[in-house]
Protein backbone atom coordinates (compact mmCIF):
# COMPACT_ATOMS: atom_id res chain seq x y z
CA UNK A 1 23.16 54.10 2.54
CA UNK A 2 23.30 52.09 -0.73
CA UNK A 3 22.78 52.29 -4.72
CA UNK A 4 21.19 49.16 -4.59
CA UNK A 5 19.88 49.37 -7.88
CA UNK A 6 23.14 49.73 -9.49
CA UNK A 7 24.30 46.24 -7.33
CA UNK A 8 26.44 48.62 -4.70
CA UNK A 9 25.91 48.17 -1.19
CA UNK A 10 27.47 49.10 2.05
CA UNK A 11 28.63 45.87 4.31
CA UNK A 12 30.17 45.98 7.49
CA UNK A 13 33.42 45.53 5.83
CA UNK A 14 33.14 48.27 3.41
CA UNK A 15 31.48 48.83 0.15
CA UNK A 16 31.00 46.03 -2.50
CA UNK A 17 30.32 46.44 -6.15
CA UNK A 18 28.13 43.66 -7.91
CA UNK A 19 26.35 43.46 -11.29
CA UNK A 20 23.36 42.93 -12.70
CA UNK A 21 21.41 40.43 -14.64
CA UNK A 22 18.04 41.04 -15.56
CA UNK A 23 16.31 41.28 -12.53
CA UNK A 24 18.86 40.08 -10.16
CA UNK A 25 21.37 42.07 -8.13
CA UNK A 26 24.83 39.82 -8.25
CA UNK A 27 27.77 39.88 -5.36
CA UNK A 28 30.39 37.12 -6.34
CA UNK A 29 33.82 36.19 -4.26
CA UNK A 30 32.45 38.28 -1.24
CA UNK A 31 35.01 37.28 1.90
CA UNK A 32 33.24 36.01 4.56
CA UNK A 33 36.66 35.25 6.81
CA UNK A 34 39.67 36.35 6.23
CA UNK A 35 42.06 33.98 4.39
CA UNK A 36 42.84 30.42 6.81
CA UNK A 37 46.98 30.77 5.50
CA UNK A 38 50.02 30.67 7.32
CA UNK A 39 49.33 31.67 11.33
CA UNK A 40 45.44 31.13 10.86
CA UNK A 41 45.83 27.99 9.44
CA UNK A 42 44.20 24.94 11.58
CA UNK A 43 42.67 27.78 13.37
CA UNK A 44 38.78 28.74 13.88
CA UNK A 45 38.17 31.43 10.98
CA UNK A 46 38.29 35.17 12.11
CA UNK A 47 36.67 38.20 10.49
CA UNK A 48 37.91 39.40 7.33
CA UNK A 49 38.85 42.58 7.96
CA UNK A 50 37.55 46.00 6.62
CA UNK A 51 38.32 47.69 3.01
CA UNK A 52 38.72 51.10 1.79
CA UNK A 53 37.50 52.04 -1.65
CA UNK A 54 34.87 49.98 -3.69
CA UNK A 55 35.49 45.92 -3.50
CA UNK A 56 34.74 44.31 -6.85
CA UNK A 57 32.49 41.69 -6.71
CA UNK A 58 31.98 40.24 -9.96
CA UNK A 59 34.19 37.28 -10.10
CA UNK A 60 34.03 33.52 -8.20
CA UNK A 61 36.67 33.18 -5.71
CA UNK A 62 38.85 29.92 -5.86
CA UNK A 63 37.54 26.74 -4.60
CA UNK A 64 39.50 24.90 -1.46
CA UNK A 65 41.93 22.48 -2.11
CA UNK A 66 40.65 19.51 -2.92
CA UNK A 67 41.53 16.66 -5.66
CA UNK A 68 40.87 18.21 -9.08
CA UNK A 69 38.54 17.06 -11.84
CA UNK A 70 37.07 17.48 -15.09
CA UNK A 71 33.80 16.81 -15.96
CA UNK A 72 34.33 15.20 -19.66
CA UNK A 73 30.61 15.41 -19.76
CA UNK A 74 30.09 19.43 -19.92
CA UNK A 75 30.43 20.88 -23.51
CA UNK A 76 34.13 22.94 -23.93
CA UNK A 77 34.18 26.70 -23.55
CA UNK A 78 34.87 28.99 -26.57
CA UNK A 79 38.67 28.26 -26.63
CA UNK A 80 37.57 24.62 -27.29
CA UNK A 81 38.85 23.43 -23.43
CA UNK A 82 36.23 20.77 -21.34
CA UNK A 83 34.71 22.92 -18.39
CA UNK A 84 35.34 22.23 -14.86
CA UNK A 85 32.89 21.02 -12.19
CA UNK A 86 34.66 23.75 -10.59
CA UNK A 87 36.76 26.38 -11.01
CA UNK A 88 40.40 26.60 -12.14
CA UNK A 89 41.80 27.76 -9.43
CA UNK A 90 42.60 25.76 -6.20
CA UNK A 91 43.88 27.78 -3.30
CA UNK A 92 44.12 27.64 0.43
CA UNK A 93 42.50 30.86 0.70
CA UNK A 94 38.90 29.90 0.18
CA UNK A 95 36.58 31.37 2.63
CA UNK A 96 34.57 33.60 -0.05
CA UNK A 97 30.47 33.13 -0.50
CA UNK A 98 28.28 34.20 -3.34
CA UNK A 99 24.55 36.44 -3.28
CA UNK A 100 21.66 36.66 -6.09
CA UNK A 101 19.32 38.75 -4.91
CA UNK A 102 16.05 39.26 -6.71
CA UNK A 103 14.77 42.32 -4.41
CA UNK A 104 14.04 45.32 -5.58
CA UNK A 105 14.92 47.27 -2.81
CA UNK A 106 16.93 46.96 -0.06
CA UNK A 107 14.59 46.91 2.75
CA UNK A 108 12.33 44.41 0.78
CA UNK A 109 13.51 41.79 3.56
CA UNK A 110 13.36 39.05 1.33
CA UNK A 111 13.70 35.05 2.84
CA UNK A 112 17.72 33.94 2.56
CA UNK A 113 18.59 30.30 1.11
CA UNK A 114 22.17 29.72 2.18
CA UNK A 115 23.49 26.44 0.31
CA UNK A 116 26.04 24.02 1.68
CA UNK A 117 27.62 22.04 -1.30
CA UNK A 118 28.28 18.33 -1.13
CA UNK A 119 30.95 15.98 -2.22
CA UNK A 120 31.66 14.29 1.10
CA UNK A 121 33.31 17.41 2.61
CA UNK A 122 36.37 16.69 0.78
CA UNK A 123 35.31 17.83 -2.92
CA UNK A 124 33.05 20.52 -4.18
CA UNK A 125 32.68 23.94 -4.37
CA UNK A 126 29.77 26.87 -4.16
CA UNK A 127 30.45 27.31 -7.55
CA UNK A 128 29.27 24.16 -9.40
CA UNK A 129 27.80 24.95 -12.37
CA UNK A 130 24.39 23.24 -11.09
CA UNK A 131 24.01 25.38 -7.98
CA UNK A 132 24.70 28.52 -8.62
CA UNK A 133 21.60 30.60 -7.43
CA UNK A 134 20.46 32.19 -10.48
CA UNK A 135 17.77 29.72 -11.16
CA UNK A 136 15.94 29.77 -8.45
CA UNK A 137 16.34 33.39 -7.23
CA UNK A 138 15.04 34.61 -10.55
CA UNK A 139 12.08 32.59 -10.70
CA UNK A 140 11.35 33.17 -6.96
CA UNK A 141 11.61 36.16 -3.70
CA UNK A 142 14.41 34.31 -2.42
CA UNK A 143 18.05 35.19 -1.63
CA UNK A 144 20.99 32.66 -2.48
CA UNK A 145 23.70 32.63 -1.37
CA UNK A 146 26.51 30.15 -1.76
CA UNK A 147 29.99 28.94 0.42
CA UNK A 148 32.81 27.61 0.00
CA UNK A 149 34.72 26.22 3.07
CA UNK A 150 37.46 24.13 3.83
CA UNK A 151 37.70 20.66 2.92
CA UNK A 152 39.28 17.43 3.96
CA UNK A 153 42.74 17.82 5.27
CA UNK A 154 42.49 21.88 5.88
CA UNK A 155 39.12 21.45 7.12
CA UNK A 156 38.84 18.63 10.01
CA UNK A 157 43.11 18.26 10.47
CA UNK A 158 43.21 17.61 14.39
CA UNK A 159 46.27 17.00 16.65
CA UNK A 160 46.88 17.24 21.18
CA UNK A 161 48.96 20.49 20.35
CA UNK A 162 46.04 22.39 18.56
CA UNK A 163 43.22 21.02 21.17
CA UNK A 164 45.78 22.80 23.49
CA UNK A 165 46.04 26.23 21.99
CA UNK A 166 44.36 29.37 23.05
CA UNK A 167 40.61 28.50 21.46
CA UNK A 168 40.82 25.13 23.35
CA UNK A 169 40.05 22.55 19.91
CA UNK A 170 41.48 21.41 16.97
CA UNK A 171 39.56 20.25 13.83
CA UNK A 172 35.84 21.02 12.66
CA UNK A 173 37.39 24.20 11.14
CA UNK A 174 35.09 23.91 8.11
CA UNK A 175 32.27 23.46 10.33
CA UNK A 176 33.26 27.00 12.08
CA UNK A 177 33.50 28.38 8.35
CA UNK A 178 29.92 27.39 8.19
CA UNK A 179 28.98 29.05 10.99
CA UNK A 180 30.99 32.18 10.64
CA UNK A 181 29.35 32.17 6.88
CA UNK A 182 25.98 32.15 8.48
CA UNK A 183 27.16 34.73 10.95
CA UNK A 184 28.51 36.93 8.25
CA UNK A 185 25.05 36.78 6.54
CA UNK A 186 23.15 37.23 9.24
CA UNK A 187 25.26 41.26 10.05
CA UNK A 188 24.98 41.59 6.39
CA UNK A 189 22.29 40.42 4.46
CA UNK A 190 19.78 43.63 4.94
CA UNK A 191 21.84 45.69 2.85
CA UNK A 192 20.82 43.02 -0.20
CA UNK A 193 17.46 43.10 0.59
CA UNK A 194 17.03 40.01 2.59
CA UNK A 195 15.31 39.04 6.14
CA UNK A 196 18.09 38.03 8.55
CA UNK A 197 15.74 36.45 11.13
CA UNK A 198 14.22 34.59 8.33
CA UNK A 199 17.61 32.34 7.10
CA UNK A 200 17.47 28.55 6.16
CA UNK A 201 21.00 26.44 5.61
CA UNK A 202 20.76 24.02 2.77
CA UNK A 203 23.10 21.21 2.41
CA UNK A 204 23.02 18.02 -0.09
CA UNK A 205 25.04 14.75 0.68
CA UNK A 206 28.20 16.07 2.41
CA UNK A 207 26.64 19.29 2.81
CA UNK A 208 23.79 17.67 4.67
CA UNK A 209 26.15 15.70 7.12
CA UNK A 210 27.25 19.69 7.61
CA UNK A 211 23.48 20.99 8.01
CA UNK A 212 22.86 18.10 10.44
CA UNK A 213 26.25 19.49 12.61
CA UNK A 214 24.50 22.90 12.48
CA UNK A 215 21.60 21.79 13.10
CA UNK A 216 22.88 19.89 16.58
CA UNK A 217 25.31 22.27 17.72
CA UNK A 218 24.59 25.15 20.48
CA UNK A 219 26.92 27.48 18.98
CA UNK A 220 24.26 28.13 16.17
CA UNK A 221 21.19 28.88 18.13
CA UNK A 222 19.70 32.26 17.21
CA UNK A 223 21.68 32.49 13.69
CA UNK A 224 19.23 30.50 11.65
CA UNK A 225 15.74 29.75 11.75
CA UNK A 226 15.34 26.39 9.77
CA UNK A 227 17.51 23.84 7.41
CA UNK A 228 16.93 21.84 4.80
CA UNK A 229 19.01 18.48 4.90
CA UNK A 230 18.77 16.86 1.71
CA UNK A 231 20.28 13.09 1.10
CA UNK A 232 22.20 12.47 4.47
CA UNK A 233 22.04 9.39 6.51
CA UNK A 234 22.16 11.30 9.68
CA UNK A 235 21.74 8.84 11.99
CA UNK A 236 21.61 5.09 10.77
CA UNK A 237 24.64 5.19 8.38
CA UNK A 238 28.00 6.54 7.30
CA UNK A 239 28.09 10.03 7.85
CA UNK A 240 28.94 10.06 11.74
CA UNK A 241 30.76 12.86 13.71
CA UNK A 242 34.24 10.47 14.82
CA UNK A 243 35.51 10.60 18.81
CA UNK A 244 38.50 13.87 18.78
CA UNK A 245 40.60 11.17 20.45
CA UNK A 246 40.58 9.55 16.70
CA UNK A 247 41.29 12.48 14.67
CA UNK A 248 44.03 13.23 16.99
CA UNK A 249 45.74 10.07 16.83
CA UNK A 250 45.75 10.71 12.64
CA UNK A 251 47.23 14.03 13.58
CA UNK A 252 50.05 12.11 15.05
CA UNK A 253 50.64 9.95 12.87
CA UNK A 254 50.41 12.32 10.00
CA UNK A 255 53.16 14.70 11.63
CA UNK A 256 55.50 11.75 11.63
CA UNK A 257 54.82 11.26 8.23
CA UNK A 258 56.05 14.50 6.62
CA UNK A 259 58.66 15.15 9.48
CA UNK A 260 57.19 18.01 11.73
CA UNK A 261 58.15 18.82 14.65
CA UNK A 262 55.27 21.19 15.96
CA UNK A 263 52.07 22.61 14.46
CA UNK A 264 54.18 25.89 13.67
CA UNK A 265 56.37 24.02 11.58
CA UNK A 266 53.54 22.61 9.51
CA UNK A 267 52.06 26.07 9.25
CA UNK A 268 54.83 27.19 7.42
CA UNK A 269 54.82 24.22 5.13
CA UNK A 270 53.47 24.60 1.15
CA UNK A 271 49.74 23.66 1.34
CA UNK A 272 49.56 21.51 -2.07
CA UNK A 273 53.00 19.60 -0.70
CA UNK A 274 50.87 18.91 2.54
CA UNK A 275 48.02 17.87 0.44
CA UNK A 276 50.45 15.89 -1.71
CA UNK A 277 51.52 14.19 1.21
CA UNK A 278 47.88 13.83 2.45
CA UNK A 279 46.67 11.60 -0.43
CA UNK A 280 49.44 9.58 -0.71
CA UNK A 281 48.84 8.41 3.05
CA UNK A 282 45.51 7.93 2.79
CA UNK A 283 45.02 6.64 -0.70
CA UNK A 284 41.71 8.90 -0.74
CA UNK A 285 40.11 6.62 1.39
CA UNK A 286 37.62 9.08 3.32
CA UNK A 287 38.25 6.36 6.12
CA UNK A 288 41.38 6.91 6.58
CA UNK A 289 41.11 10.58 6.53
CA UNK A 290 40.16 13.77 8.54
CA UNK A 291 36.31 14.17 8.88
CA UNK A 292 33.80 16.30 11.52
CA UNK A 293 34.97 15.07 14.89
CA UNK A 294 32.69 15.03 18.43
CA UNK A 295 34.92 18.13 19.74
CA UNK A 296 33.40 18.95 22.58
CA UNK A 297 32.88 22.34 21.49
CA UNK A 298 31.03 22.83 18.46
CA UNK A 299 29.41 18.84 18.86
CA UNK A 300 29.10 17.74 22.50
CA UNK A 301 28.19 14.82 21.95
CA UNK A 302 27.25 12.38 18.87
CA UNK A 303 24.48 12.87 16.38
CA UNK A 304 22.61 9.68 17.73
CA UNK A 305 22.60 11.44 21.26
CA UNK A 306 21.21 14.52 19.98
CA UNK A 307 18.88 13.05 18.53
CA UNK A 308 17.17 10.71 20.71
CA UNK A 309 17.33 13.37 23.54
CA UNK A 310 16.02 16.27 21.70
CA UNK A 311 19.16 18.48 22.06
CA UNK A 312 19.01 19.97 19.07
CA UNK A 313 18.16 23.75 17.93
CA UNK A 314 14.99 24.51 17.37
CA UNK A 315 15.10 25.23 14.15
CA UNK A 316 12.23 23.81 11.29
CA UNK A 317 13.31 21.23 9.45
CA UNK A 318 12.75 19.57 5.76
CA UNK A 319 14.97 16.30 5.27
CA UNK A 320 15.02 13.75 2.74
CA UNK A 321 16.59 12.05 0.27
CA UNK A 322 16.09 10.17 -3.04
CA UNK A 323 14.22 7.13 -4.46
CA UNK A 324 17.62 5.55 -5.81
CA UNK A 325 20.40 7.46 -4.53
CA UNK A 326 23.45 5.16 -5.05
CA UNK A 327 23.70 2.81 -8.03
CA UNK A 328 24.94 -0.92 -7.14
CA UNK A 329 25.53 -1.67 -10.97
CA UNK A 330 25.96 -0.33 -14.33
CA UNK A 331 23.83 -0.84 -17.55
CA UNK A 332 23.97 -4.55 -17.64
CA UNK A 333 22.51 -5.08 -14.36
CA UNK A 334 22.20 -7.10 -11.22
CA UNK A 335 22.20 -10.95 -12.06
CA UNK A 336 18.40 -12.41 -10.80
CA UNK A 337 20.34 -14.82 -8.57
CA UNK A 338 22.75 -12.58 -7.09
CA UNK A 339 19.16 -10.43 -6.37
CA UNK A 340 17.30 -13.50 -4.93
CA UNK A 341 20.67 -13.99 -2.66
CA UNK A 342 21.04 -10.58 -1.29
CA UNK A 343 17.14 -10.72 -0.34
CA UNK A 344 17.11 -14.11 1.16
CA UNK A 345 20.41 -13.06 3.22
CA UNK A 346 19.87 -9.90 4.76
CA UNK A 347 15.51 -10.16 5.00
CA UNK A 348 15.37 -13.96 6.60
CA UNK A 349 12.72 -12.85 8.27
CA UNK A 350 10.16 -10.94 5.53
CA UNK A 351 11.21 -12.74 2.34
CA UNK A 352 7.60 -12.70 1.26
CA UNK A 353 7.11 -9.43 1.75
CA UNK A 354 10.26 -8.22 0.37
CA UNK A 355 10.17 -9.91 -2.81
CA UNK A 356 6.67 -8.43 -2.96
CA UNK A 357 7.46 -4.92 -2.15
CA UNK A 358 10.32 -4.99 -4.77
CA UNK A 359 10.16 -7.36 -7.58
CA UNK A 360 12.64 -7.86 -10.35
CA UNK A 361 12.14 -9.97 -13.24
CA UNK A 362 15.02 -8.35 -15.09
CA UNK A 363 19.04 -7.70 -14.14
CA UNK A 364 17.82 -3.95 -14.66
CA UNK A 365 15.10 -3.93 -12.63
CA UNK A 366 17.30 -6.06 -9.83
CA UNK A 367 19.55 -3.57 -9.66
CA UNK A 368 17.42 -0.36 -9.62
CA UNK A 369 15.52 -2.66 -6.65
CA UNK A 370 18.51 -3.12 -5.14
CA UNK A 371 19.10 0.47 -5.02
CA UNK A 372 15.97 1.23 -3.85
CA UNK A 373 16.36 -1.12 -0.44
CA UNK A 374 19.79 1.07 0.47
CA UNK A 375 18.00 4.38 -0.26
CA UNK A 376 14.38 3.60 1.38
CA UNK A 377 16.89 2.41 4.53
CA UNK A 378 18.69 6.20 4.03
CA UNK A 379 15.41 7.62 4.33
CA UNK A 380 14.82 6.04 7.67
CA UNK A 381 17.38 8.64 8.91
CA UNK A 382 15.44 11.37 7.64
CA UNK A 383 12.28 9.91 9.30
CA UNK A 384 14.62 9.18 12.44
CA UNK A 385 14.83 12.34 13.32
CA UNK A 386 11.47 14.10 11.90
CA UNK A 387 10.22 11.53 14.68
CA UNK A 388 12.92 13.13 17.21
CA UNK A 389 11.49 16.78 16.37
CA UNK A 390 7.59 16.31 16.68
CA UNK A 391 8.36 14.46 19.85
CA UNK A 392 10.06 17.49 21.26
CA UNK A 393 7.13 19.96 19.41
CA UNK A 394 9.68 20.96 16.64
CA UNK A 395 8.11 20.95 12.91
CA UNK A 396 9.22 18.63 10.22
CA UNK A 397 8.75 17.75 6.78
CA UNK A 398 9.96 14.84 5.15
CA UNK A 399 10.27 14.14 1.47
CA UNK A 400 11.32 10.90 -1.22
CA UNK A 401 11.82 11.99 -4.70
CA UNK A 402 10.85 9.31 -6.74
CA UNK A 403 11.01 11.77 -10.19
CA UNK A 404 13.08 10.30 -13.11
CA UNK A 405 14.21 12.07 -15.72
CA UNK A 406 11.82 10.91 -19.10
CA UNK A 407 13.85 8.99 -20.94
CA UNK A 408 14.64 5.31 -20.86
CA UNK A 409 17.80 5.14 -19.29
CA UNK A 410 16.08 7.87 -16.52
CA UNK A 411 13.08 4.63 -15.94
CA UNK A 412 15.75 2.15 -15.95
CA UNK A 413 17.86 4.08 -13.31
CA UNK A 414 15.46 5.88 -11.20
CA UNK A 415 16.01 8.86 -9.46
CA UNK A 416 19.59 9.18 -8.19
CA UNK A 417 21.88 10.88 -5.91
CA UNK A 418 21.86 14.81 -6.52
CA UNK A 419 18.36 14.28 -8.15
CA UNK A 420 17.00 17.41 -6.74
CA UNK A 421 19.53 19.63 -7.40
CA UNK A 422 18.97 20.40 -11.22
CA UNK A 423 15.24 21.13 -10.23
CA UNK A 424 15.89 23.42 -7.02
CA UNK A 425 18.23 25.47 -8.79
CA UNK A 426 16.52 25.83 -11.92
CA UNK A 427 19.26 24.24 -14.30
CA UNK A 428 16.69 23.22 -17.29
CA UNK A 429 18.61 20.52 -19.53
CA UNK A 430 20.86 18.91 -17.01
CA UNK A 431 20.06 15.83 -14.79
CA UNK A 432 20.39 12.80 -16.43
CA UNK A 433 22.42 10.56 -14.47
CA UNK A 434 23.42 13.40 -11.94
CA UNK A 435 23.37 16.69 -12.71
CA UNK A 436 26.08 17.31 -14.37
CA UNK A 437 25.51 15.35 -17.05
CA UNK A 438 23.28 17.21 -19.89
CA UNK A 439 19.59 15.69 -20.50
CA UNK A 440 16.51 17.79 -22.99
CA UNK A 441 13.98 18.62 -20.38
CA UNK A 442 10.50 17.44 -21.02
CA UNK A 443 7.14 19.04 -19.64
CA UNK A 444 7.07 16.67 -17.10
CA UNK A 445 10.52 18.57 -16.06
CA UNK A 446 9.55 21.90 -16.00
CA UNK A 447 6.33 21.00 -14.00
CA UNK A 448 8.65 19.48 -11.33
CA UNK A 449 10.82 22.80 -11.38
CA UNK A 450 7.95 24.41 -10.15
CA UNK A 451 6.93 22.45 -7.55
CA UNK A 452 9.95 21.84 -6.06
CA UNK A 453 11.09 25.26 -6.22
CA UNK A 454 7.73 25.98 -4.52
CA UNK A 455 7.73 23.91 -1.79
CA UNK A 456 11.70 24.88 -0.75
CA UNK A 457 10.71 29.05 -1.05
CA UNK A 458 7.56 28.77 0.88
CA UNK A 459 9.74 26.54 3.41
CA UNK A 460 12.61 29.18 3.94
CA UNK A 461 9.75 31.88 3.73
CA UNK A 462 7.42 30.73 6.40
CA UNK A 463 8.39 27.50 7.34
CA UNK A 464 5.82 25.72 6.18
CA UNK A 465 6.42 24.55 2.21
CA UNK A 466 2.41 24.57 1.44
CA UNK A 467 0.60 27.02 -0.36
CA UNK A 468 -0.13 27.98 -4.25
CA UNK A 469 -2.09 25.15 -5.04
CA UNK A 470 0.80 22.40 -4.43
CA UNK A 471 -0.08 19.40 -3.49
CA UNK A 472 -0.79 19.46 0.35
CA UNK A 473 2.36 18.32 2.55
CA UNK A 474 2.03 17.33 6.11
CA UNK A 475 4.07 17.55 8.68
CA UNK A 476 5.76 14.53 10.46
CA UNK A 477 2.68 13.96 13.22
CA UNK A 478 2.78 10.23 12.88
CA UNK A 479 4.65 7.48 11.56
CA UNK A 480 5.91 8.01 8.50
CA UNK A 481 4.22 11.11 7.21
CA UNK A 482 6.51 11.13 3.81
CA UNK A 483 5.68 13.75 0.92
CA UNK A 484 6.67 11.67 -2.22
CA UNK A 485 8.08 14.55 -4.47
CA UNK A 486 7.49 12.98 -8.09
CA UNK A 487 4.86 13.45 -11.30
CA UNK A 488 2.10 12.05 -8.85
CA UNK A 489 3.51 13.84 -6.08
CA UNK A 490 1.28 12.79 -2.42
CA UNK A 491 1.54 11.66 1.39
CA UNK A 492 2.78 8.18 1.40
CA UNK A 493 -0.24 5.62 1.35
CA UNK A 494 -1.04 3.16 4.28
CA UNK A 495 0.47 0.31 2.22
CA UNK A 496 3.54 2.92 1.10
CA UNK A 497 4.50 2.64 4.76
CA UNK A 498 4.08 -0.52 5.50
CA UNK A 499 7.62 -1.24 4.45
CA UNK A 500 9.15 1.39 6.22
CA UNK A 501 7.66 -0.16 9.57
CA UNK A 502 9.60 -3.04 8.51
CA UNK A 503 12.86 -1.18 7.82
CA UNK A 504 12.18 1.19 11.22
CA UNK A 505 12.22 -1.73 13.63
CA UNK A 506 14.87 -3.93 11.76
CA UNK A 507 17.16 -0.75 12.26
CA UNK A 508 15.94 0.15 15.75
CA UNK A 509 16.85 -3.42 16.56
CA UNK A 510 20.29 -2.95 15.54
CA UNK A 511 20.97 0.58 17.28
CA UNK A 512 22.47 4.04 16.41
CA UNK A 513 25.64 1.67 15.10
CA UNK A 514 23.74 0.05 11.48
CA UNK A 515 25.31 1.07 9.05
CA UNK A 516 24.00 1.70 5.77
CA UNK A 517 25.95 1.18 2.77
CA UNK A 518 26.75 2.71 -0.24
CA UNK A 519 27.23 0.35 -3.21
CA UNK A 520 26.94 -3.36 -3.50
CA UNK A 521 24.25 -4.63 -1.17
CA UNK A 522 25.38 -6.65 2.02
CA UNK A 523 23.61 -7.81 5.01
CA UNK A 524 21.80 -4.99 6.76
């Protein structure tokens, strides 16, 4: 029972009252979990709760707590104020998601896109004004849907007094909002027209150290049929589940801090003086803070395990990342001799081959080659564990968007961090830098909008991201089978891949503990 044409439909929860646009059927600020305040704070989320009457829909909810910030770079509103990356509004009560559906009906059963959002799992929202789903539901039979969750502090906080209460953990909280997100989705997505045994979890950055959790933990199987992790060094690199025993230890130490006594007592405390407190300890240092912990419960046991023994869910996967994802210098440049160092230093043992694979006669091109090393060693996580899943007779597709945005400070730079985004979600004019920033699409631009919005639907349709004349992508049968997503998108040649066979063994040599990092280069 529905008027789905008028954007009303009948949850579990009660009745919800969208809008529409064109085509697509709206739902904004839809609770997926009832609010994590007070009591069911540093708890596991639980179900929202049912409604009476006719819940509007129409608005975003607030974001999580998190740092907030301005994006000087987006034109002002009407009233003449800068917009926000995010919204407005900060509040502890966060656990809200967001639907476009382009169906027609309600039993059209329509392929789901759920969308994890990045910024390090401390930032971020659902909302950003590059991913909201409108772009690429409209253009395509696919359902978004976007989360917010918990973040930083509120999301991972773990001490021995909440690993001893009644659900027997303490932190990963925003990994359980993930899950309960899916789970919601999964009850409820029919009534918008969507397939809920045909679901795929997107992340990017942050988001995809998230998908990668979901993707390893047991308490997912049968929610989700595939995810798409998109610029996370999952394995070799910085975005590691910690030991609880850690976390807990920060727990202590943070209690002592602000001068609790007990978990109940810091329940009852006001969440932005917490927070307050929270970034004056830790400086923002994301080392020093609360992050996805090994909690026995929802992760067993660390990525690297997972990995290299197959226990993962058997879900298909597409994972990659891009061509230049972190920057190691601004306009001016690398200096040629700092270059020539950093090669000589950390590649004793293929100078030759290094210098040949990427050359730099410039301080520009040094630096974009620079960049390129760190992000063709960040793909070696995605190839990691495409290896992991064909070995265990999972399917996998890997990808390396090499695209740049056509202009000269786009060749100079290459194709950063967040790349992707702009093109997946359909946001024609931004890029640039990342994709916030605003940048005239070219055709070149508009041609990669299609394919890449091609590939992902046929991917969270069938699986398999082939069809419609694209460019043929294989799956990861051998070593590194790598789609390069660009203007002359193709498999990666023989003499593509020898580098990576360098890079492969030079990390396998090192084990699970390399570490890949973001910014200057240093010795591998």
């Amino acid at each position: 029972m529905s008027d789905f044409e008028n954007a009303k439909v009948l949850v579990r929860e009660g009745w919800l009252q969208g809008y529409t646009e064109g085509e697509l059927k709206i739902f904004k600020g839809v609770p997926y979990a009832a609010p994590p305040v007070g009591a069911l704070r540093f708890r596991r989320p639980v179900d929202s709760g049912r409604w009476r009457g006719v819940r509007k829909a129409v608005q975003y909810s607030a974001a999580a707590i998190q740092v907030v910030q301005e994006n000087p770079q987006l034109p002002a509103n009407v009233h003449g104020v800068p917009q926000m990356m995010m919204p407005s509004q900060y509040e502890e009560d966060c656990l809200y998601l967001n639907i476009w559906s382009p169906a027609k009906t309600s039993d059209a059963k329509l392929p789901v896109f759920l969308w994890i959002h990045g910024g390090g799992m401390v930032a971020g929202s659902g909302v950003e004004c590059v991913c909201d789903g409108e772009g690429f539901a409209k253009r395509r039979d696919v359902i978004v849907v976007t989360i917010n969750y918990r973040l930083g502090f509120f999301g991972f906080f773990a001490h021995p007094e909440l690993t001893k209460e009644g659900d027997g953990s303490s932190g990963n909280y925003a990994l359980f909002d993930m899950r309960k997100a899916c789970e919601w989705v999964k009850n409820n997505i029919a009534a918008f027209g969507g397939d809920p045994n045909r679901i795929t979890v997107a992340g990017q950055s942050g988001g995809a150290a998230a998908t990668g959790a979901l993707h390893a933990s047991p308490l997912m199987k049968g929610l989700i049929q595939r995810v798409s992790i998109e610029s996370g060094p999952i394995y070799w690199g910085f975005m590691q589940p910690q030991p609880l025993a850690a976390m807990e230890q920060r727990g202590v130490e943070f209690m002592e801090r602000v001068g609790c006594q007990s978990i109940d007592e810091l329940r009852k405390r006001d969440a932005w003086e917490l927070f307050d407190a929270y970034q004056e300890i830790t400086k923002g240092a994301l080392d020093k803070g609360f992050s996805f912990c090994i909690d026995g419960t929802f992760l067993p046991e660390p990525y690297t395990d997972c990995i290299d023994a197959g226990r993962f869910n058997d879900f298909d996967v597409m994972i990659g990342s891009c061509a230049q994802e972190f920057p190691v210098a601004g306009p001016e440049g690398m200096p040629l001799e700092e270059y020539a160092h950093y090669l000589e230093e950390s590649f004793p043992d293929n100078i030759d081959n290094m210098k040949r694979w990427f050359p730099a006669s410039t301080p520009q091109e040094a630096a974009k080659m620079a960049s390129t090393i760190a992000s063709d060693l960040i793909l070696m996580s995605s190839v990691k564990l495409a290896d992991a899943c064909h070995r265990t007779g999972r399917r996998a597709y890997v990808w390396l968007m090499t695209k740049e945005n056509e202009t000269e400070r786009g060749h100079r730079d290459g194709s950063p961090h967040c790349a992707e985004m702009p093109y997946l979600f359909g946001r024609v004019d931004t890029g640039e830098r990342n994709p916030f920033f605003l940048y005239h699409w070219v055709g070149a631009d508009y041609d990669f909008m299609e394919l890449i919005q091609g590939y992902w639907y046929q991917f969270a349709a069938s699986g398999d991201p082939n069809g419609e004349g694209r460019p043929q992508w294989d799956p990861y049968t051998s070593a590194f089978d790598v789609c390069e997503l660009g203007n002359n998108t193709h498999m990666l040649t023989e003499q593509q891949q020898e580098k990576y066979a360098y890079f492969w063994k030079k990390l396998s040599e090192k084990g699970a503990s390399a570490t890949i990092r973001i910014g200057r280069p240093a010795k591998l």
